[in-house]
Protein backbone atom coordinates (compact mmCIF):
# COMPACT_ATOMS: atom_id res chain seq x y z
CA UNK A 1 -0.05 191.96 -189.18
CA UNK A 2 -3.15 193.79 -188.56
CA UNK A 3 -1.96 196.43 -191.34
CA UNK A 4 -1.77 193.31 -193.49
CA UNK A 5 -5.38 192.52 -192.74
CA UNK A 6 -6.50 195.76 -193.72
CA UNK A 7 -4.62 196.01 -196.77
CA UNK A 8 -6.53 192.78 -197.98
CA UNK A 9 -9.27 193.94 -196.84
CA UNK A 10 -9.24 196.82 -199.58
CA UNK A 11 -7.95 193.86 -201.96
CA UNK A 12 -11.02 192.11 -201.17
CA UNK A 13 -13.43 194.80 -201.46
CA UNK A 14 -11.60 195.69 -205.35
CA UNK A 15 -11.60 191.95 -206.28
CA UNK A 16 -15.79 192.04 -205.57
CA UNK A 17 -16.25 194.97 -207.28
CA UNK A 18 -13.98 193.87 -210.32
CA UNK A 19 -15.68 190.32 -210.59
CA UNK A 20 -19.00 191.87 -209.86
CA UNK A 21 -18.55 194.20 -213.28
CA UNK A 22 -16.74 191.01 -215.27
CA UNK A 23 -19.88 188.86 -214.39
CA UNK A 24 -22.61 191.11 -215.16
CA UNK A 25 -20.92 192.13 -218.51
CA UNK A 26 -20.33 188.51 -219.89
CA UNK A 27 -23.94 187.03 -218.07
CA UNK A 28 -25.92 189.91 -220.56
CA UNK A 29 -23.66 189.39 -223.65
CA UNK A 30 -24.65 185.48 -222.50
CA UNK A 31 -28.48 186.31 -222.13
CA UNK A 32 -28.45 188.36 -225.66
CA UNK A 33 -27.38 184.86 -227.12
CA UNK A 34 -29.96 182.90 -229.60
CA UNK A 35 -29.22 179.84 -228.25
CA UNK A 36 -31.44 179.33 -225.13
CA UNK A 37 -29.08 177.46 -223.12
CA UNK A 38 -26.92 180.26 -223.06
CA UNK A 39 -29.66 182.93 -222.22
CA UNK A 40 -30.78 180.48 -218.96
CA UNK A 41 -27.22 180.37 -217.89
CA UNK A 42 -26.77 183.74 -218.22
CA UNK A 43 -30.08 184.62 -216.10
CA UNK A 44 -28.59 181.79 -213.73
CA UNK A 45 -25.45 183.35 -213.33
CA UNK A 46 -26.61 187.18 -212.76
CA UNK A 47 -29.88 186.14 -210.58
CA UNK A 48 -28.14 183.66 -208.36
CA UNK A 49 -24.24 183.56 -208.56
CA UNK A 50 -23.16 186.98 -208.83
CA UNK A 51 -25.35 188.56 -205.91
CA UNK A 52 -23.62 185.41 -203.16
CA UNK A 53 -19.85 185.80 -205.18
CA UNK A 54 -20.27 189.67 -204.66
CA UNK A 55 -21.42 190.04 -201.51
CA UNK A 56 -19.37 187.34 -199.93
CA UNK A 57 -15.93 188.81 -201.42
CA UNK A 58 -17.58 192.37 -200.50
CA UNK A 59 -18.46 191.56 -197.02
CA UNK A 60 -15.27 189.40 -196.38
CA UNK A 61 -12.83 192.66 -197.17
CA UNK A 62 -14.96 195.11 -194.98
CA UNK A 63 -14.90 192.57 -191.97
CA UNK A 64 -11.33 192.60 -192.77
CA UNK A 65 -11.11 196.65 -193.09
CA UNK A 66 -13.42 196.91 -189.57
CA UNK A 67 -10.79 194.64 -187.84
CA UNK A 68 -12.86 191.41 -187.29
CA UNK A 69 -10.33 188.65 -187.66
CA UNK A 70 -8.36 190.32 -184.63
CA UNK A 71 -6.33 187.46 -182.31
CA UNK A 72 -6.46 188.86 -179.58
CA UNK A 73 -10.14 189.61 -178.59
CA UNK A 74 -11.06 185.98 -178.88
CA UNK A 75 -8.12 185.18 -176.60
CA UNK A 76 -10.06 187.34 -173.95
CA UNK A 77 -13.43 185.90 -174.11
């Protein structure tokens, strides 16, 4: 199981840096748009949403690579 956790955890880091790329592409073609509505989301989205998707998916697979979620130490405590 805790092979499994690692695995994901490499899954998890890829699927950050994947969606990180995706986001960043799509919020500039979004804030090179005339229509203001799209520029402000697009500023939203790479400002705000990006940095907390990111770094949570990011964060999440290197907890899971480092052995975090591990039973059996919070058994012992």
């Amino acid at each position: 199981m805790e092979s499994t956790k690692k695995y994901l955890g490499i899954v998890w880091i890829l699927l950050g840096v994947y969606v990180g790329y995706d986001r960043i592409t799509d919020s500039l073609t979004k804030i090179g748009s005339d229509k203001l509505e799209d520029r402000v989301f697009g500023w939203v989205v790479l400002c705000v949403l990006v940095p907390i998707v990111v770094g949570g998916l990011i964060l999440f697979g290197k907890f899971a690579l480092d052995g975090e979620y591990k039973f059996d130490e919070r058994e012992k405590e």
